[in-house]
Every structure is written in C-alpha cells, then in structure tokens.
N, C-alpha and C. Protein backbone atom coordinates (compact mmCIF):
# COMPACT_ATOMS: atom_id res chain seq x y z
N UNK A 1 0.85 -1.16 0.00
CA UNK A 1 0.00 0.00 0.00
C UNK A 1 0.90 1.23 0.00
N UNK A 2 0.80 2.05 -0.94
CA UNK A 2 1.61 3.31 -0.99
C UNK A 2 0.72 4.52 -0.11
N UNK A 3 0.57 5.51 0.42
CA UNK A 3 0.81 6.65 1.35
C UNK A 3 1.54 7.62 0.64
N UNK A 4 0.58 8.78 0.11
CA UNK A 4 2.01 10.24 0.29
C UNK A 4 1.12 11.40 1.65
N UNK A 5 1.72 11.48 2.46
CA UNK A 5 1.76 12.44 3.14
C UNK A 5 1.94 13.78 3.20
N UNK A 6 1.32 14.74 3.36
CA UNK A 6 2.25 16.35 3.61
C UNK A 6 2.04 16.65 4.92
N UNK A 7 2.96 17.40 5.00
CA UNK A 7 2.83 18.59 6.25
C UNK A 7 1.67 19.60 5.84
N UNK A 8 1.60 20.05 7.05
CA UNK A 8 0.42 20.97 7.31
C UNK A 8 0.85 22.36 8.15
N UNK A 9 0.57 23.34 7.62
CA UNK A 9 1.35 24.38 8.71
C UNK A 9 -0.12 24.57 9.90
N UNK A 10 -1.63 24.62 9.93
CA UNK A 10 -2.06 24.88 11.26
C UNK A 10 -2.29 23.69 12.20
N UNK A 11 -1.40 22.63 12.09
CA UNK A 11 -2.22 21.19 12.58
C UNK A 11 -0.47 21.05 13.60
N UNK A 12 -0.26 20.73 14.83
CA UNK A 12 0.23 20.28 15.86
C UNK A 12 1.34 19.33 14.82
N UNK A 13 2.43 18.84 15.17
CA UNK A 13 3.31 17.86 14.78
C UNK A 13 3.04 17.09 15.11
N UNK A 14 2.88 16.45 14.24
CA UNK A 14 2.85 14.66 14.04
C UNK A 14 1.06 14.44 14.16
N UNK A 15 0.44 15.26 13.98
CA UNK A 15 -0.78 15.16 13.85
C UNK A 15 -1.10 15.89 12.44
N UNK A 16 -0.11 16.13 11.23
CA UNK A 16 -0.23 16.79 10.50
C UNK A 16 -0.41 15.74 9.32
N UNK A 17 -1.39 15.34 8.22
CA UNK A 17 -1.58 14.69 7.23
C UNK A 17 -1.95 15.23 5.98
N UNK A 18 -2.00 14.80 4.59
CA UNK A 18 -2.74 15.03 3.28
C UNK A 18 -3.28 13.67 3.25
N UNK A 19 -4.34 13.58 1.97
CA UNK A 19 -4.90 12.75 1.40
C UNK A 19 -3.83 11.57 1.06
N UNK A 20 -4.86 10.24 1.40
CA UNK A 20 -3.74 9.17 0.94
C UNK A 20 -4.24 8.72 -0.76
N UNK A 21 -3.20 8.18 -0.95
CA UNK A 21 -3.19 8.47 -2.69
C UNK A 21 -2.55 6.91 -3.11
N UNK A 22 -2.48 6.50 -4.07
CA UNK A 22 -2.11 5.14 -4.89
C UNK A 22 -2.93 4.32 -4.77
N UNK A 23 -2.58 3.16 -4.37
CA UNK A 23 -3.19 1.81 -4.58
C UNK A 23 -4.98 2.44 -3.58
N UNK A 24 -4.23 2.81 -2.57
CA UNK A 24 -5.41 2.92 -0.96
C UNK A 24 -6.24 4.12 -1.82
N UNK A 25 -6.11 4.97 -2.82
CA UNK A 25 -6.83 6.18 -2.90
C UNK A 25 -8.28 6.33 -2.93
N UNK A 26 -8.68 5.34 -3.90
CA UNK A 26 -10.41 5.46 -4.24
C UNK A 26 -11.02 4.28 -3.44
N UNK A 27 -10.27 3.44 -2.53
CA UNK A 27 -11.05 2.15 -2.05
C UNK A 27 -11.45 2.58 -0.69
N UNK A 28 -10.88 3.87 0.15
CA UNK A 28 -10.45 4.04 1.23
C UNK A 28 -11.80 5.49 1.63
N UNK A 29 -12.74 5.69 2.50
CA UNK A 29 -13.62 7.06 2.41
C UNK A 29 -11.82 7.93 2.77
N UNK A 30 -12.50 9.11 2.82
CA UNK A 30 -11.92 10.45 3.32
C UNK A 30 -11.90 10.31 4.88
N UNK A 31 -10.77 10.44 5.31
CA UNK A 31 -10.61 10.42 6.67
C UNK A 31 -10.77 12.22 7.75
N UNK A 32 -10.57 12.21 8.79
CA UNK A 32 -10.66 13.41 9.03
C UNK A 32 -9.16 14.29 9.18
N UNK A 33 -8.34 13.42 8.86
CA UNK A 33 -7.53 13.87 7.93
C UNK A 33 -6.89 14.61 6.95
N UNK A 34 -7.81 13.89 6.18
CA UNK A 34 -7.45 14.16 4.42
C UNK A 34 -8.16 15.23 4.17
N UNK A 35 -9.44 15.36 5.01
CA UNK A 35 -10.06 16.56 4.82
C UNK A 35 -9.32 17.95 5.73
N UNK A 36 -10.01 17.70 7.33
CA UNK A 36 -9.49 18.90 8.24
C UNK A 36 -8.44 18.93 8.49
N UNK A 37 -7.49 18.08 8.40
CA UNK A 37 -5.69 18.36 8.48
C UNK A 37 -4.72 18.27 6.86
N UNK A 38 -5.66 19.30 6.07
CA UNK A 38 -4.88 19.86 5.21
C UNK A 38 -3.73 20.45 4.84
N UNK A 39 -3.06 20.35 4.22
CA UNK A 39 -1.84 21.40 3.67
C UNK A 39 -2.07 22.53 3.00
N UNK A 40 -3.22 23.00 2.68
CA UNK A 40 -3.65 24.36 2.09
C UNK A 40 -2.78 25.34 3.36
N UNK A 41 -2.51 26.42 2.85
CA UNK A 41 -2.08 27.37 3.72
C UNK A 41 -3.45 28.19 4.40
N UNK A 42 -4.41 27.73 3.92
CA UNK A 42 -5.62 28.29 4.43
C UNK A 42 -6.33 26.99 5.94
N UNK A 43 -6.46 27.26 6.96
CA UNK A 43 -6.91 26.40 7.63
C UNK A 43 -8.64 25.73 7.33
N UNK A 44 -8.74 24.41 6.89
CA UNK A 44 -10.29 24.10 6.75
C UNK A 44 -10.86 24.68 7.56
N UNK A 45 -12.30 25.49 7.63
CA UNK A 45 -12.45 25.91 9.03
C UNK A 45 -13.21 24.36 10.06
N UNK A 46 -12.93 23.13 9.27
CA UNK A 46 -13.93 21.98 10.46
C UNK A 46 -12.71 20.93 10.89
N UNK A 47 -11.35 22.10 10.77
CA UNK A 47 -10.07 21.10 11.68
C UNK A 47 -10.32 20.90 12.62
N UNK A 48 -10.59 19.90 13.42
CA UNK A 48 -9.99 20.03 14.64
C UNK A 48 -9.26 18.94 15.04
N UNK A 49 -8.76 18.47 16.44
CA UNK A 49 -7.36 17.67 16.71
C UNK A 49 -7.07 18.10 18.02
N UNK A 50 -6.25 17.07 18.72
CA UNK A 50 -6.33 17.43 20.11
C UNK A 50 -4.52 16.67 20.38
N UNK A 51 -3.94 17.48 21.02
CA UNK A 51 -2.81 17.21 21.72
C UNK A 51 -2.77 16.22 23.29
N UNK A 52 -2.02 14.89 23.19
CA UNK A 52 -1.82 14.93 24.31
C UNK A 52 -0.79 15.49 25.03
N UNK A 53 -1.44 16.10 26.59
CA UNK A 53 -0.71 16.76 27.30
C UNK A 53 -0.15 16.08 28.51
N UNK A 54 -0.91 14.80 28.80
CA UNK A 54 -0.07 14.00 29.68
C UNK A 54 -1.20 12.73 29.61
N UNK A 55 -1.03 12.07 31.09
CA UNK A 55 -2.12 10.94 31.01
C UNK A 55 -3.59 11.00 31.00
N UNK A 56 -4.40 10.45 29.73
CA UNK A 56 -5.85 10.73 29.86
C UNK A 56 -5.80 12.28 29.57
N UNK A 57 -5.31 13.06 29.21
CA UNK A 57 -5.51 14.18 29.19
C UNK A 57 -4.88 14.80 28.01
N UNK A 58 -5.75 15.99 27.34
CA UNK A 58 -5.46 16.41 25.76
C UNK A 58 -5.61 18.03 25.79
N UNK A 59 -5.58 18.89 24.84
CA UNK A 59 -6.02 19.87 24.74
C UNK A 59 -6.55 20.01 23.35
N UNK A 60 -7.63 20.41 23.41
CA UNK A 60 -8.74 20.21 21.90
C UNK A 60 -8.22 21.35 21.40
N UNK A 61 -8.18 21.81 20.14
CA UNK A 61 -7.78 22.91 19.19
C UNK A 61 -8.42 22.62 17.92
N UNK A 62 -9.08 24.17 17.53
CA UNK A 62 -9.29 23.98 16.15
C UNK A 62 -8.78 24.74 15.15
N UNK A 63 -9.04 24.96 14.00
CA UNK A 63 -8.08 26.09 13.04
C UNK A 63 -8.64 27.56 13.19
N UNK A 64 -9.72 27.76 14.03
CA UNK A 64 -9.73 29.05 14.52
C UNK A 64 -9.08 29.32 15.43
N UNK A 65 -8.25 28.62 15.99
CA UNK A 65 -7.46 28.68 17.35
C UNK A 65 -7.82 28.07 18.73
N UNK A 66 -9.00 27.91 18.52
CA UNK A 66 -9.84 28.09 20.19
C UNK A 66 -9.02 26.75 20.85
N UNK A 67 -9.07 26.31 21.77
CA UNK A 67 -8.79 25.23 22.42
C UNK A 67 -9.57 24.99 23.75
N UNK A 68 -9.71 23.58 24.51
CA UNK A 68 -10.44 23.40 25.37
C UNK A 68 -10.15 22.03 25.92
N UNK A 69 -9.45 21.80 27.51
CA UNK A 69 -8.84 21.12 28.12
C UNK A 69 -10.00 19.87 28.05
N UNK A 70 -9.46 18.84 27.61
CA UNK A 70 -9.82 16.97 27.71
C UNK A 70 -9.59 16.63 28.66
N UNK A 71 -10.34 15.70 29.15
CA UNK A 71 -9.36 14.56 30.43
C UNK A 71 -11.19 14.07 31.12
N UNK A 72 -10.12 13.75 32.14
CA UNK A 72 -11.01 13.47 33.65
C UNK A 72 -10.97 14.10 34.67
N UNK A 73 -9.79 14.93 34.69
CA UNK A 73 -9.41 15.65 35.84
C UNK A 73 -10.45 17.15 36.06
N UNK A 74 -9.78 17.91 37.61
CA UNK A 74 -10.21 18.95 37.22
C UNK A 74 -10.10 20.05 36.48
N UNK A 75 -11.02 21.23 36.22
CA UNK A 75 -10.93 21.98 34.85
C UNK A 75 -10.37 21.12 33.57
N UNK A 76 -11.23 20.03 33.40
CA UNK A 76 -11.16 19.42 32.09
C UNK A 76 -12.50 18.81 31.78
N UNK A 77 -12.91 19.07 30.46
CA UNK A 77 -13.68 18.26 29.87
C UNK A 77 -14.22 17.00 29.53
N UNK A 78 -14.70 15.90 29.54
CA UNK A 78 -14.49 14.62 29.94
C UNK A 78 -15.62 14.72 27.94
N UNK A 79 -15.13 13.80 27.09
CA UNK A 79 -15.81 13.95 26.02
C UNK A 79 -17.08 13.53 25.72
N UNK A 80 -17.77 12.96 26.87
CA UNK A 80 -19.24 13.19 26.96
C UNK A 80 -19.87 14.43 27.40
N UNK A 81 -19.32 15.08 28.13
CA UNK A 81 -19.08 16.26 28.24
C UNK A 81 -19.52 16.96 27.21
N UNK A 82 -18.60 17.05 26.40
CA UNK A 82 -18.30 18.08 25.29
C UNK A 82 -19.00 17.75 24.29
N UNK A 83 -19.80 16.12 24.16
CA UNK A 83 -20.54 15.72 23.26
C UNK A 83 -21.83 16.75 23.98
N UNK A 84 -22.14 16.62 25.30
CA UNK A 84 -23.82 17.11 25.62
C UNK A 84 -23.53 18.48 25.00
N UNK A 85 -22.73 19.10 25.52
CA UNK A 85 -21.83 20.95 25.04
C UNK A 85 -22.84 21.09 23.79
N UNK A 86 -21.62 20.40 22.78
CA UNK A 86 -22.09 20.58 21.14
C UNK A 86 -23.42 20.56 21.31
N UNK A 87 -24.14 19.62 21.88
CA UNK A 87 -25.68 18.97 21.22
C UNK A 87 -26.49 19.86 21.76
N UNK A 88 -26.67 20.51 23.16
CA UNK A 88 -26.83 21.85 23.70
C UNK A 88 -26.82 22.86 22.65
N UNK A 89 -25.47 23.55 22.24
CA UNK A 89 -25.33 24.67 21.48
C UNK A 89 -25.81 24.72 20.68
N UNK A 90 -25.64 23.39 19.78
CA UNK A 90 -26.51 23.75 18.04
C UNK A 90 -27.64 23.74 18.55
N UNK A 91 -28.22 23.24 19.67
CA UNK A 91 -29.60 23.99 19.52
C UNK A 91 -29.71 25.23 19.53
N UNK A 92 -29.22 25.74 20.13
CA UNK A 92 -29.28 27.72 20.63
C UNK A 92 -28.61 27.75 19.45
N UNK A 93 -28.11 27.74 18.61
CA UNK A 93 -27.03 28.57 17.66
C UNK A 93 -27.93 28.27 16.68
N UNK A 94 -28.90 27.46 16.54
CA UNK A 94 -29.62 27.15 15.49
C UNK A 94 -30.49 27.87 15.50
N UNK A 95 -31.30 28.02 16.98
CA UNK A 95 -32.36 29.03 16.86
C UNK A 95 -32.30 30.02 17.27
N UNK A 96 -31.09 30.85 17.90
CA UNK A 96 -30.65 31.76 18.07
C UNK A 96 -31.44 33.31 17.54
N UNK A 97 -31.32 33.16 16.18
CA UNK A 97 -32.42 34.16 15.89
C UNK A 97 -33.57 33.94 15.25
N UNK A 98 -34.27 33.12 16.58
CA UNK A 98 -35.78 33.24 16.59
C UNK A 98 -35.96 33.58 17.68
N UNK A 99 -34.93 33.13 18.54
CA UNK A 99 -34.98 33.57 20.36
C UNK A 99 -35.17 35.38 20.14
N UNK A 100 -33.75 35.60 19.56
CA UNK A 100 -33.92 37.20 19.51
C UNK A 100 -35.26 38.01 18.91
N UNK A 101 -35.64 37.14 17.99
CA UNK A 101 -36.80 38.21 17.45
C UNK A 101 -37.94 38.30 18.14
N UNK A 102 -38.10 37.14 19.01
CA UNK A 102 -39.07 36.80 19.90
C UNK A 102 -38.60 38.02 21.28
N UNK A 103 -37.71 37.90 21.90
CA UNK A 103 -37.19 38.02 22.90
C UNK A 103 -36.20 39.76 23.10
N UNK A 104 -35.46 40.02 21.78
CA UNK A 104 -34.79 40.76 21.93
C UNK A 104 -33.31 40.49 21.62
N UNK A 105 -32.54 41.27 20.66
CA UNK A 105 -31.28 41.15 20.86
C UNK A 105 -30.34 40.43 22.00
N UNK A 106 -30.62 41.21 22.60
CA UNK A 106 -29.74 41.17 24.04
C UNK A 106 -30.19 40.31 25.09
N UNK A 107 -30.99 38.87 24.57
CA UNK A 107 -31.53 38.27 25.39
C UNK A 107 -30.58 37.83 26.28
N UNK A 108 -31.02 37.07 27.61
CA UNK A 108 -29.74 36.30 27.98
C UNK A 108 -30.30 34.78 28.20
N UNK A 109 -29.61 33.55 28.03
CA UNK A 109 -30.45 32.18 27.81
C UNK A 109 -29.13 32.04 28.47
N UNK A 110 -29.46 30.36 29.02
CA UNK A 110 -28.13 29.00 29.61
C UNK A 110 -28.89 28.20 28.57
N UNK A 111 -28.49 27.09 28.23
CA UNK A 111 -28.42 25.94 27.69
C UNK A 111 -27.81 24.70 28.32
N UNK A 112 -28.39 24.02 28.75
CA UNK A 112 -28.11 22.65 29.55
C UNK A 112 -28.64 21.16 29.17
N UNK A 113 -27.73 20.32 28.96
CA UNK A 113 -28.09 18.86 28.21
C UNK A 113 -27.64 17.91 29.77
N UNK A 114 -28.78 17.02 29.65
CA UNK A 114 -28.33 15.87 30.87
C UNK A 114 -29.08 14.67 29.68
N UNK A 115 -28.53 13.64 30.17
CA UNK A 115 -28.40 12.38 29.50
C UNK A 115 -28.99 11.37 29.96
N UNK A 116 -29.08 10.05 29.99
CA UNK A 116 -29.78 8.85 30.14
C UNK A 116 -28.40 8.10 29.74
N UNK A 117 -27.21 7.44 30.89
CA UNK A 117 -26.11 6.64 30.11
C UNK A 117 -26.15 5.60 30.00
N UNK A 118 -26.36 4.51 29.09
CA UNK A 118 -26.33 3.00 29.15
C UNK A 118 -24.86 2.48 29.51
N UNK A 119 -24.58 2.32 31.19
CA UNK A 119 -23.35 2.07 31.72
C UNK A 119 -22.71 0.63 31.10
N UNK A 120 -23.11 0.22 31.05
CA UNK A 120 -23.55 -1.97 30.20
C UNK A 120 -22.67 -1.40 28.88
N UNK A 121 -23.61 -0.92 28.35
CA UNK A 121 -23.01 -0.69 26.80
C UNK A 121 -22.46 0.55 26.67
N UNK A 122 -21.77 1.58 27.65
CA UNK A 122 -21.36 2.38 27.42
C UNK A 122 -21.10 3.54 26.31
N UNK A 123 -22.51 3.77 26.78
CA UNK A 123 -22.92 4.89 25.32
C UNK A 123 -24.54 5.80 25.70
N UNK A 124 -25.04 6.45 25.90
CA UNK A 124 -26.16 7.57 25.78
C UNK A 124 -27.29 6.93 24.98
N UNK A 125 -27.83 6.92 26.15
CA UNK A 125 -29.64 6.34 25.16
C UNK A 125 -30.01 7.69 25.10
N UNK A 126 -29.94 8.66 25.62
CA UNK A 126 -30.79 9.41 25.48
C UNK A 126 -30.49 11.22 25.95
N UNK A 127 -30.60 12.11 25.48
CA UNK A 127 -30.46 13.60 25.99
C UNK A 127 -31.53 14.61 25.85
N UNK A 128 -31.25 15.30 26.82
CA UNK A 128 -32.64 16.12 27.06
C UNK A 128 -31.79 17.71 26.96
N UNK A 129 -32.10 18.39 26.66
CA UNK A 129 -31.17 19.83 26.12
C UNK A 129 -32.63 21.05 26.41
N UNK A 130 -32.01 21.65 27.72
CA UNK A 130 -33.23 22.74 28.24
C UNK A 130 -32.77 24.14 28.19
N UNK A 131 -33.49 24.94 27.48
CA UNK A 131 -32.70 26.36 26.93
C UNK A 131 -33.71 26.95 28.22
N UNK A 132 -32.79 27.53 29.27
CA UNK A 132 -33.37 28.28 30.16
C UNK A 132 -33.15 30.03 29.60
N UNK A 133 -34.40 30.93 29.71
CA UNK A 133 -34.45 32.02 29.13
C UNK A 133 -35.75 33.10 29.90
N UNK A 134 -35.47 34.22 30.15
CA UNK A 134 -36.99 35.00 30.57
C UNK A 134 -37.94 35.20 29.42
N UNK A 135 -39.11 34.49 30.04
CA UNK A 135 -40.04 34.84 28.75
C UNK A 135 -41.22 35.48 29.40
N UNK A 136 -40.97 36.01 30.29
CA UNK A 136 -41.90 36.85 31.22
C UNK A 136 -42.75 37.91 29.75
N UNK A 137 -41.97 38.08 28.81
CA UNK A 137 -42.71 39.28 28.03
C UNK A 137 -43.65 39.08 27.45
N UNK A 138 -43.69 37.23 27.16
CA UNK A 138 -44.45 36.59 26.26
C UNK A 138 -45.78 36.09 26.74
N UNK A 139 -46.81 36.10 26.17
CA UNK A 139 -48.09 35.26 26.69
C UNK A 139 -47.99 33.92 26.24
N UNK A 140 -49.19 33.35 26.77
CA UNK A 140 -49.11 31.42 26.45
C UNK A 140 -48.98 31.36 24.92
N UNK A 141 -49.92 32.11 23.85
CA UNK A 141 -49.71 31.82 22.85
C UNK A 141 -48.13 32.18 22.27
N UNK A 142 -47.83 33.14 22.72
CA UNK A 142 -46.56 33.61 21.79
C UNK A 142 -45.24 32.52 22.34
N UNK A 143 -45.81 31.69 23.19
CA UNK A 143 -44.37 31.18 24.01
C UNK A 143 -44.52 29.65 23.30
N UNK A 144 -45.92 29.63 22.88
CA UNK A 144 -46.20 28.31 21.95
C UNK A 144 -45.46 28.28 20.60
N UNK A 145 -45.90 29.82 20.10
CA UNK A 145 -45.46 29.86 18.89
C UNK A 145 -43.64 29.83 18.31
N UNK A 146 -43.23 30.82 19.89
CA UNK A 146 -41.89 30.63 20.02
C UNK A 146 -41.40 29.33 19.64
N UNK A 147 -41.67 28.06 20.96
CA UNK A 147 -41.39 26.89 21.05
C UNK A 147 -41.09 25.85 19.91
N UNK A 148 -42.08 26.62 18.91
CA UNK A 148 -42.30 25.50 17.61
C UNK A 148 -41.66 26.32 16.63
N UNK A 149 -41.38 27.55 16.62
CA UNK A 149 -40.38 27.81 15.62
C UNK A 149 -38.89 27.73 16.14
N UNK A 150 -38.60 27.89 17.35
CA UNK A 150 -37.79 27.22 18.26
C UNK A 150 -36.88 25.66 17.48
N UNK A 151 -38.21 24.99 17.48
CA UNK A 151 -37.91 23.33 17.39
C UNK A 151 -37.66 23.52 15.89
N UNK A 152 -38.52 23.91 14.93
CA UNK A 152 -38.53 24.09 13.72
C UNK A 152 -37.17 24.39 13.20
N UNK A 153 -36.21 25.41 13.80
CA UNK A 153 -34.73 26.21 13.63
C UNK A 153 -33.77 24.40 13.27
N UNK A 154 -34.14 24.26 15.03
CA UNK A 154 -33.12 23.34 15.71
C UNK A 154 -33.24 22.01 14.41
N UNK A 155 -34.44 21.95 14.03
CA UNK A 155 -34.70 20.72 12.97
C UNK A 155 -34.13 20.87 11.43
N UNK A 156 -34.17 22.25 11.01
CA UNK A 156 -33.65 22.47 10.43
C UNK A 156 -32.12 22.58 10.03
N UNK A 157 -31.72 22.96 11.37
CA UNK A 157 -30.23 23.29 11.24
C UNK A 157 -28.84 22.84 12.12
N UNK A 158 -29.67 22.01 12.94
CA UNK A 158 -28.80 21.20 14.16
C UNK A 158 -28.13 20.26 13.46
N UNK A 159 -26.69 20.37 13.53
CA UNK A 159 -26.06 19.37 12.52
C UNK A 159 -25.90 17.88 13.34
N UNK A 160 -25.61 18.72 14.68
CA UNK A 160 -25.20 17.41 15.77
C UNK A 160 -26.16 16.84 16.23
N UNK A 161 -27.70 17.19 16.17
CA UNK A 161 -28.80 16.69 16.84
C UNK A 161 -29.08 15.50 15.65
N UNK A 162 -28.89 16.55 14.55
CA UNK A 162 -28.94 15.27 13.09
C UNK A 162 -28.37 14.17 13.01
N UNK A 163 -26.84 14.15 13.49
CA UNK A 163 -25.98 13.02 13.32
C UNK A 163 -26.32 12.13 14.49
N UNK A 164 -26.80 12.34 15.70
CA UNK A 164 -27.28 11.92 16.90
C UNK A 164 -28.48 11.23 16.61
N UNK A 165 -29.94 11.90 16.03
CA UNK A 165 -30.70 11.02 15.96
C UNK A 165 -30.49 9.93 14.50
N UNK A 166 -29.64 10.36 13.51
CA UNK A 166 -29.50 9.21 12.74
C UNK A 166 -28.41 8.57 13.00
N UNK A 167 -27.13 8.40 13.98
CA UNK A 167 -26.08 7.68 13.75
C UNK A 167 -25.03 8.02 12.79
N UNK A 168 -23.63 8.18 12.90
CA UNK A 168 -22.94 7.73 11.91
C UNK A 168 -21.47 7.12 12.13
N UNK A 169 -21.30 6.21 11.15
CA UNK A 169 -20.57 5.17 11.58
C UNK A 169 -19.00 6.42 11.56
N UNK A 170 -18.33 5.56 12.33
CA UNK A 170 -16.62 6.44 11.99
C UNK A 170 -15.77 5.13 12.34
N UNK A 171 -14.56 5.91 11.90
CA UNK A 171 -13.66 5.12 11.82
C UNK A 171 -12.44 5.34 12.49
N UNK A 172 -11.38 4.39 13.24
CA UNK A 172 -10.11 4.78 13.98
C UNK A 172 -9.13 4.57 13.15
N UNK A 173 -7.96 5.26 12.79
CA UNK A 173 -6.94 4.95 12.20
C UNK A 173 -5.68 5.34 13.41
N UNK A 174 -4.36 4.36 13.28
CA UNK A 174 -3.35 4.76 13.95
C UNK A 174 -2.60 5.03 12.54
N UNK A 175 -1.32 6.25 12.63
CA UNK A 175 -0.58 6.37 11.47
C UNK A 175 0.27 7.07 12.17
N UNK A 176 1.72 6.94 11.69
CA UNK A 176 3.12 6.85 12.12
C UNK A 176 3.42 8.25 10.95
N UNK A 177 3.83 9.33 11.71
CA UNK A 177 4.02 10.93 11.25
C UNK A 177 5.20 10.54 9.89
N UNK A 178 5.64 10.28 10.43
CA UNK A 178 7.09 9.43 9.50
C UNK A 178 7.26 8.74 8.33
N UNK A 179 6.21 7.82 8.13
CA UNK A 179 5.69 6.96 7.90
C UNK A 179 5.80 7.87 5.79
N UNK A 180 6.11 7.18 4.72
CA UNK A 180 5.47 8.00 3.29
C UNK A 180 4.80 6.87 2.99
C-alpha cells in the first residue's frame, strides 16, 4: 500500500496529514484527515485535533485557534461532556435568531443537556437539552409559537442533533508521522 503524506502548517506535529493516494486512494472514504488536516495554507475551518498533554488528558484545538482542556481531571472536559456541550449549542445557535426576534437582541439564555447513560453498553440512550431564558414578556400563545419555531430552527439546522438522531458510523486509524 503506498501513502504520500504532507505537512500541514495549522495542525500540531505529528498530527499533521494530506490525502492518501495510490493503490489505498479510491477504495479508502476520506478520513478526518485528508479533509481537516490539510496542507492548504488556508486552515479548513472543520479542523480540529487534540494534543496529548499528559495521562488521559489532551487539549482540543481547532483552526480558529480556540482550544479546550480533555481529560477526567479537574478543569477538564471529559468527552461526553463536550458531546452534551455541542448537542446543547446547536440547539441555541440554530435558533438563536428566533430567540432574539421573539425576545430581543440582548436576550440572555443557559443551555443545559443531561443524559440517560447505558453504563452496560457504554454509550447515551438518550439527551434532554433545556434552553433556560426569561419569557416573562411573552403570553401562552406567543411562548407556543416561540417553542415550535424554536424546534422548527433546531430541525432544520442542528447538525449534531442530526448526526445523533440518525447515527454515523466512523472510523479509527493509527498512522506513524514518519511513515510515506
């Protein structure tokens, strides 16, 4: 099996890849890789990649820069965690401005996801994601109407609620930086 590799200037060392190419090229999907750890001098903006920083423990980074401590420990993220996070946000970011038009610019909301964990099979049956917000301004009908254009946003545009209620398979690769 042939491999060509590049470097990448926004991706961490040895976490830096291109598309694999020869024999493996068309039999093989697109890894997250070949896509978000590009060699364009432009960063994909859906890189992301995580450093380890010691045991059980990483620091998440993406090609906008941001980063956000992994692990188990304290002030760290545990990646169920950061799975409820995402599945939380795209809701608000999805309906974001329906909240405002309803509500006001300058509203202020929390967003909070708690789960159902199947400890046995170690994995989430289930999440519940509650956008706490004042709706003191609103009457019963308008808080109805909110609600369902609310859900309507989130259905529309929740990428992670999407991949959550349909599944999608992925894949692990180990690969040696070195390695052509």
């Amino acid at each position: 099996m042939t491999r060509s590799y590049s470097r990448a200037a926004p991706c961490p060392p040895g976490a830096q890849r291109g598309p694999v190419s020869g024999a493996d090229a068309g039999s093989r999907p697109d890894s997250w890789h070949d896509q978000a750890m590009s060699t364009s001098s432009t960063p994909a903006p859906s890189a992301v990649w995580a450093e380890r920083t010691g045991t059980r423990q990483y620091i998440g980074r993406n090609s906008a820069g941001a980063e956000v401590r992994i692990g188990m420990g304290p002030g760290e993220f545990s990646p169920g965690e950061l799975m409820k996070i995402a599945l939380a946000t795209c809701n608000t970011l999805s309906a974001d401005h329906r909240l405002a038009k309803a509500l006001g610019e300058d509203f202020e909301a929390t967003v909070g996801c708690s789960s159902v964990k199947n400890d046995a099979e170690e994995r989430y049956e289930s999440f519940q994601v509650e956008i706490v917000t004042d709706l003191s301004s609103l009457d019963a009908d308008q808080r109805e109407l909110l609600s369902q254009r609310v859900a309507a946003a989130v259905d529309r545009h929740c990428t992670v609620g999407h991949t959550i209620e349909h599944g999608a398979p992925y894949t692990t690769t180990i690969v040696d930086p070195d390695e052509d």
